[in-house]
C-alpha atoms as a PDB file:
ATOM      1  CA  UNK A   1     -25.123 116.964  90.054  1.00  0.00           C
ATOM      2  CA  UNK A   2     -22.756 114.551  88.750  1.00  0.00           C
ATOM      3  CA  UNK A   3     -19.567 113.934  91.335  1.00  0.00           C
ATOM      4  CA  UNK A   4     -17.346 115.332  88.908  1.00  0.00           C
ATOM      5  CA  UNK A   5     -19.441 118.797  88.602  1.00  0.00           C
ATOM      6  CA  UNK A   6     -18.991 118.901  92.755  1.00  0.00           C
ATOM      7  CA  UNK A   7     -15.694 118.063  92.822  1.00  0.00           C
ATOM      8  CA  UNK A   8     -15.016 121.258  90.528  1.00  0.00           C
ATOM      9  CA  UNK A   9     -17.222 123.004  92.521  1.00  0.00           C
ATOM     10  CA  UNK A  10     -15.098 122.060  95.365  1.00  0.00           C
ATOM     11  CA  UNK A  11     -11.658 122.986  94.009  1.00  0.00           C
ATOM     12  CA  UNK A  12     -13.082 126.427  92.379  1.00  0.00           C
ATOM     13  CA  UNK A  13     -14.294 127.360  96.043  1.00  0.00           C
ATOM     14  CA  UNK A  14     -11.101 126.115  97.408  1.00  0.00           C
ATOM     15  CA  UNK A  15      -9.449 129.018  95.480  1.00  0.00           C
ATOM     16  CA  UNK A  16     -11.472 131.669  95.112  1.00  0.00           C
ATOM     17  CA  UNK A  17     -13.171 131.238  99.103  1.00  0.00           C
ATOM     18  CA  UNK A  18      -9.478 129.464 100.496  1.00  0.00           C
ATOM     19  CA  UNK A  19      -7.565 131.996  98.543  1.00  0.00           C
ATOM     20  CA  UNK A  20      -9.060 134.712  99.721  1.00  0.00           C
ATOM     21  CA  UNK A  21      -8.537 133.745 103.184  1.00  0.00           C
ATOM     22  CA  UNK A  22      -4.940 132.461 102.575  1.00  0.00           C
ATOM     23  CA  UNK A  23      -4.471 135.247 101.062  1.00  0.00           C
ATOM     24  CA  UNK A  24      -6.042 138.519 103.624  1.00  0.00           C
ATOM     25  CA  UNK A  25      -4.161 136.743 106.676  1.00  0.00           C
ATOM     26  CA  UNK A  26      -0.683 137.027 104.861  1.00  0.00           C
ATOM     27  CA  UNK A  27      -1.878 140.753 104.410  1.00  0.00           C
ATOM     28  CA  UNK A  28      -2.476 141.255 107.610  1.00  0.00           C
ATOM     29  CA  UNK A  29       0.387 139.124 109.106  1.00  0.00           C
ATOM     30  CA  UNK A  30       2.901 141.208 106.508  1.00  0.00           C
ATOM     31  CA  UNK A  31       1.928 145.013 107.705  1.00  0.00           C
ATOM     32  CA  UNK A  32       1.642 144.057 111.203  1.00  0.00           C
ATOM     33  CA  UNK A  33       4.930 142.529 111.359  1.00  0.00           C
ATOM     34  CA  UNK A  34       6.201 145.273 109.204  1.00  0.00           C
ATOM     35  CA  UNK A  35       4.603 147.749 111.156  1.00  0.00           C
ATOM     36  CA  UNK A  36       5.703 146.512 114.053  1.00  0.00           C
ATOM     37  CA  UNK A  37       9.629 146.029 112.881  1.00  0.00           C
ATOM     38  CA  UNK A  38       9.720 149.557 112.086  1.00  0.00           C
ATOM     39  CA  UNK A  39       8.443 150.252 108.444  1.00  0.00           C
ATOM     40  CA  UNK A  40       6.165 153.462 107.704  1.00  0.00           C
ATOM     41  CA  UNK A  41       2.348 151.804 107.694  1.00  0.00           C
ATOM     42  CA  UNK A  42       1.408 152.921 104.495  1.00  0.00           C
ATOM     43  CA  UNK A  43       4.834 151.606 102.706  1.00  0.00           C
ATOM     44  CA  UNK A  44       3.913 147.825 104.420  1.00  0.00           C
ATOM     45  CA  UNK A  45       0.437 148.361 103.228  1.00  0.00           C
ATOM     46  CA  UNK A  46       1.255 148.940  99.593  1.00  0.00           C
ATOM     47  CA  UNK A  47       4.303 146.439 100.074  1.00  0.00           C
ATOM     48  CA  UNK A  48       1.779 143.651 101.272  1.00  0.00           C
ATOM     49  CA  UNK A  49      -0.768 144.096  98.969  1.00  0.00           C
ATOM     50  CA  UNK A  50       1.420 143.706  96.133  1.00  0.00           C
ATOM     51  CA  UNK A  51       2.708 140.891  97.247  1.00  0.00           C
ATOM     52  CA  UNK A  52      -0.677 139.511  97.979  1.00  0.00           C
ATOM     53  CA  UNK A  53      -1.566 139.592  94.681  1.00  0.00           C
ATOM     54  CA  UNK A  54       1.607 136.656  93.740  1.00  0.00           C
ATOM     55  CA  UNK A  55       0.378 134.253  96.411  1.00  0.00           C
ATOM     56  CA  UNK A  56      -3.603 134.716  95.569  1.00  0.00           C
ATOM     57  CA  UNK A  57      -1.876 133.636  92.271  1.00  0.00           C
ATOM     58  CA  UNK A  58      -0.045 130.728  93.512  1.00  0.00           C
ATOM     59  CA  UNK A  59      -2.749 129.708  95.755  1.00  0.00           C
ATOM     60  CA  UNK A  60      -5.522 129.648  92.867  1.00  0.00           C
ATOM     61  CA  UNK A  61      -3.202 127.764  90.779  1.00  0.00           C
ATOM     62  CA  UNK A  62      -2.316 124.945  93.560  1.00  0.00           C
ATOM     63  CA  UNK A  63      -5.667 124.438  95.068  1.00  0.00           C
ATOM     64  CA  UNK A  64      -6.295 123.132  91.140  1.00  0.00           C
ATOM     65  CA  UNK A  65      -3.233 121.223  91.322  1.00  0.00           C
ATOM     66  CA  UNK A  66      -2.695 119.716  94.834  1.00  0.00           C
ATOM     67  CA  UNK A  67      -4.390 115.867  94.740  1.00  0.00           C
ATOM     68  CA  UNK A  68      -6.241 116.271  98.075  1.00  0.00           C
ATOM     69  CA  UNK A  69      -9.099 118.510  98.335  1.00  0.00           C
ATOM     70  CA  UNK A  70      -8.897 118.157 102.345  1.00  0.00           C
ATOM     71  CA  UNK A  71      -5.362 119.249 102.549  1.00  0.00           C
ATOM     72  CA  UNK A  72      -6.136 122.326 100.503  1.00  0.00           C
ATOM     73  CA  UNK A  73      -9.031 123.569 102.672  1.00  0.00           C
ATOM     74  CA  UNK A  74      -6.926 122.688 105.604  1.00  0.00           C
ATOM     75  CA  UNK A  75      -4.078 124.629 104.487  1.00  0.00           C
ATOM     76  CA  UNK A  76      -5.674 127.891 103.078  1.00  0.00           C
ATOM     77  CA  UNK A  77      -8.726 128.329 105.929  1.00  0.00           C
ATOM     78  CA  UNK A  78      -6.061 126.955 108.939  1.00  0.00           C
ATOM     79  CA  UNK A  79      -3.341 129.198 107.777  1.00  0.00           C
ATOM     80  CA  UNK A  80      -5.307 131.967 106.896  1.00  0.00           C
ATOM     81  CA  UNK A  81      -6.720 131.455 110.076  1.00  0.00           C
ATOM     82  CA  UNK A  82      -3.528 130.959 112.118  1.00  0.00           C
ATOM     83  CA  UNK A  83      -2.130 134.259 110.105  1.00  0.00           C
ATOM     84  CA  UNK A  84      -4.926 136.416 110.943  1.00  0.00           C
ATOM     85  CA  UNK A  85      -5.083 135.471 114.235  1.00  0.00           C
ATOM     86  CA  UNK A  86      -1.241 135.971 114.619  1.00  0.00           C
ATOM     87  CA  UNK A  87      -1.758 139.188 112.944  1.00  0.00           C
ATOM     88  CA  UNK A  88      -4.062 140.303 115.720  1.00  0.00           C
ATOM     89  CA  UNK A  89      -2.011 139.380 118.397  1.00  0.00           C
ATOM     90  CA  UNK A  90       0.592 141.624 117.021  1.00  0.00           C
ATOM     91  CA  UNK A  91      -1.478 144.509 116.873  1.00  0.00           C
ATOM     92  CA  UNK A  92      -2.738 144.378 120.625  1.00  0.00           C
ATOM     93  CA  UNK A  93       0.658 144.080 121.293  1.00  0.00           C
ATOM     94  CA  UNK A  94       1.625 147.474 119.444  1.00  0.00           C
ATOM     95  CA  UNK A  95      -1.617 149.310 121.378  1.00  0.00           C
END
């Protein structure tokens, strides 16, 4: 493999696998927040997803565009990460 063919591999796994993450922990972070604020579960659920699918968007399109490959993985796994941890800690909180 050429270093060019890995360093697409790189950014096309920085989207679809960093995305993902990014992307799940927002989820999460937005209907337990929600939930917790007040708002009916399912109307955060549906609320959150929808807007999940805008920053899976965004986050696809900048882990092509951003000039460090580090900084992207760092970014989407940490904050995903950080979000779904923060996530949890709200819902042991609610229970």
């Amino acid at each position: 493999m050429t270093i060019e063919r890995i360093h697409i591999a790189g950014r096309i796994g920085a989207a679809l696998l960093g995305g993902y993450v990014f992307t799940w922990g927002g989820i999460a972070l937005g209907v337990a927040g929600l939930f917790a604020a007040g708002m009916e579960f399912h109307d955060a659920e549906h609320l959150c997803n929808i807007l999940g699918f805008l920053v899976f968007l965004v986050v696809f399109l900048w882990a092509f565009a951003a000039r460090s490959m580090p900084r992207v993985w760092l970014v989407l796994l940490g904050g995903g990460g950080l979000m779904t941890a923060s996530a949890s800690l709200i819902q042991h909180m609610l229970i």
